[in-house]
Protein backbone atom coordinates (compact mmCIF):
# COMPACT_ATOMS: atom_id res chain seq x y z
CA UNK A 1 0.00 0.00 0.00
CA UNK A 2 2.92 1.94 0.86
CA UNK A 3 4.11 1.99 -2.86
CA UNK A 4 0.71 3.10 -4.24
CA UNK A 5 1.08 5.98 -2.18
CA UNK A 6 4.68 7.53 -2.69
CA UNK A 7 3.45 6.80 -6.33
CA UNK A 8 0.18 8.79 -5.77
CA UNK A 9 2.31 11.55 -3.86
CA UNK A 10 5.25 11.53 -6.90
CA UNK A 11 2.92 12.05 -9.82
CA UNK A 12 1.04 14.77 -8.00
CA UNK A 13 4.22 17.06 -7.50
CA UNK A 14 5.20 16.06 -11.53
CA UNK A 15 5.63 18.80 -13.53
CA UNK A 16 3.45 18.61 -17.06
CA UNK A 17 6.89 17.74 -18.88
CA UNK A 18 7.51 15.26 -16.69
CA UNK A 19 4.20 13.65 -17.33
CA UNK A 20 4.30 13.80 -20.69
CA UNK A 21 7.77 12.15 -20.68
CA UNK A 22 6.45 9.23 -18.20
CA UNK A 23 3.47 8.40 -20.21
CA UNK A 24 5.62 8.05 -23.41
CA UNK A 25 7.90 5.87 -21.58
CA UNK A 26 4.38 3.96 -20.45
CA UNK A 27 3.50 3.65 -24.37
CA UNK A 28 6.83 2.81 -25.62
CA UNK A 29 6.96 -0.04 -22.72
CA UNK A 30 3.69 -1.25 -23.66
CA UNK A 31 4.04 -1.28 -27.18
CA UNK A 32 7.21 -3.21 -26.93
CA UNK A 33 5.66 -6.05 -24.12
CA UNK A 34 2.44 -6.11 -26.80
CA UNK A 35 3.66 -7.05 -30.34
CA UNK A 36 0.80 -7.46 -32.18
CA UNK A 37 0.21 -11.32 -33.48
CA UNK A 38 -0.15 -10.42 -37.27
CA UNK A 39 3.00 -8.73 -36.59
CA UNK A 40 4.40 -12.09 -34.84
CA UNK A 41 3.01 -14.27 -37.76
CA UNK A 42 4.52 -12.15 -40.44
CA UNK A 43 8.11 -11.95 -38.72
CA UNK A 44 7.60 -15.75 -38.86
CA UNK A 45 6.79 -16.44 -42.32
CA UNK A 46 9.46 -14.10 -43.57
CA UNK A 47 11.89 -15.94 -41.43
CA UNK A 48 10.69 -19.51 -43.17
CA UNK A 49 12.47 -20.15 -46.35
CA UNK A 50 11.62 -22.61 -49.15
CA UNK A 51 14.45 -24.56 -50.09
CA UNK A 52 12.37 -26.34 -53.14
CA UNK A 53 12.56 -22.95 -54.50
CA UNK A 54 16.12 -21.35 -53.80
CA UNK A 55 18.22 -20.57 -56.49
CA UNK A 56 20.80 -22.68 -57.70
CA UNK A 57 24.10 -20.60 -56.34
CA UNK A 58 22.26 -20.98 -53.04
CA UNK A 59 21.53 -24.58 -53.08
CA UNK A 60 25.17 -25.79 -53.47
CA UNK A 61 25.66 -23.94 -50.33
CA UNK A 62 23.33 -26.08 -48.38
CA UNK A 63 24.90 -29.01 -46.23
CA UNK A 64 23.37 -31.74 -44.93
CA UNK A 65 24.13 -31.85 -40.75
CA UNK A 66 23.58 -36.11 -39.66
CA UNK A 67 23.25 -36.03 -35.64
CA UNK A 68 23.82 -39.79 -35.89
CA UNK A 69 21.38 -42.08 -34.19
CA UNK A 70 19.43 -41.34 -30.68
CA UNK A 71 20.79 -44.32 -29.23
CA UNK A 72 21.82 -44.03 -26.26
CA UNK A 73 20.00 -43.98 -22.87
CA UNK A 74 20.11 -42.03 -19.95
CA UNK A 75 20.50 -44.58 -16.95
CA UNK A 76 18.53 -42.81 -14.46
CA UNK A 77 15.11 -42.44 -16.67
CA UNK A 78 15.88 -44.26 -19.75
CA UNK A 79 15.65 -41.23 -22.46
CA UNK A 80 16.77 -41.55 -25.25
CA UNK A 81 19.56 -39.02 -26.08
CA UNK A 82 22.48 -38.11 -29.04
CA UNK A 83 25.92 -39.15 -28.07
CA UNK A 84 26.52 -35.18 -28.54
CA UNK A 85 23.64 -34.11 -25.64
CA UNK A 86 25.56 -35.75 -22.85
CA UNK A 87 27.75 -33.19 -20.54
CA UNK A 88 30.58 -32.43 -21.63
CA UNK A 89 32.53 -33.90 -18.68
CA UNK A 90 30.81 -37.50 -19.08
CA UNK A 91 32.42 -40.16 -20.70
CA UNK A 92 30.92 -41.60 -24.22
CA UNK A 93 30.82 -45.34 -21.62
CA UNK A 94 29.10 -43.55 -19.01
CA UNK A 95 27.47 -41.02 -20.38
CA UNK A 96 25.51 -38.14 -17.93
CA UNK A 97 22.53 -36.33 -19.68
CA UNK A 98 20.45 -33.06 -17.53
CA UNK A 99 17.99 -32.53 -20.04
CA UNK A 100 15.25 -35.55 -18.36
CA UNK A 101 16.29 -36.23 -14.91
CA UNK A 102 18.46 -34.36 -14.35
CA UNK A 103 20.95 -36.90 -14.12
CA UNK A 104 18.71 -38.77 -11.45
CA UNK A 105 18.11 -35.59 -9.85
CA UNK A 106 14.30 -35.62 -10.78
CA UNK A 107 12.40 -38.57 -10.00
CA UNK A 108 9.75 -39.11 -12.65
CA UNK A 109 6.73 -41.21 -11.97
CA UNK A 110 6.35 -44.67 -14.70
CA UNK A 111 4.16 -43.90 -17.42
CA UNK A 112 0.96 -46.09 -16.95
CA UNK A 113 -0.09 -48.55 -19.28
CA UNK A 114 -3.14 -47.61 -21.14
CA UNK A 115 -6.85 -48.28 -21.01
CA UNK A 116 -7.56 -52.16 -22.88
CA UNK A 117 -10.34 -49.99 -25.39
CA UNK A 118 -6.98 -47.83 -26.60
């Protein structure tokens, strides 16, 4: 309640410049926080490219990246991982991963078998 207050009290003794500056500072914030979402959706579609359609000096620049096969398993939760995902100070025999269990950190519940109908 306290802050309400000293905020009443501070924009009484403002001067009309500095109200005009706060409430374009209010705007500004706002409009940044609110992006519109046609806005959103048209930053995203001009970020997607077709690469059926690039041109041909710009297809010979395009590399295929293999990750290899998600074959290995965490041995706390049994996730499946990349040999690259494990930390970096695990070995490729005993390999540490932190993105499931946190490396047995996290306890996660068995999945439950479902219904007969399904």
């Amino acid at each position: 309640m306290e802050h309400a207050n000293g905020q009443k009290r501070r924009r009484l003794n403002e001067t009309p410049q500095q109200t005009e500056m706060r409430r374009a500072a209010d705007a500004n914030r706002h409009r940044r926080r609110y992006v519109s979402v046609a806005q959103k959706r048209s930053d995203y579609e001009a970020a997607m490219i077709n690469i059926d359609n690039l041109p041909d000096d710009l297809t010979d620049e395009i590399t295929e990246n293999n990750c290899g096969l998600m074959s290995i398993k965490c041995q706390h939760c049994e996730a499946y991982f990349y040999k690259d995902e494990k930390f970096t100070r695990s070995s490729i025999k005993n390999p540490k991963f932190g993105l499931c269990c946190g490396d047995g950190k996290v306890k996660l519940r068995a999945v439950a078998d479902p219904p007969q109908n399904l």
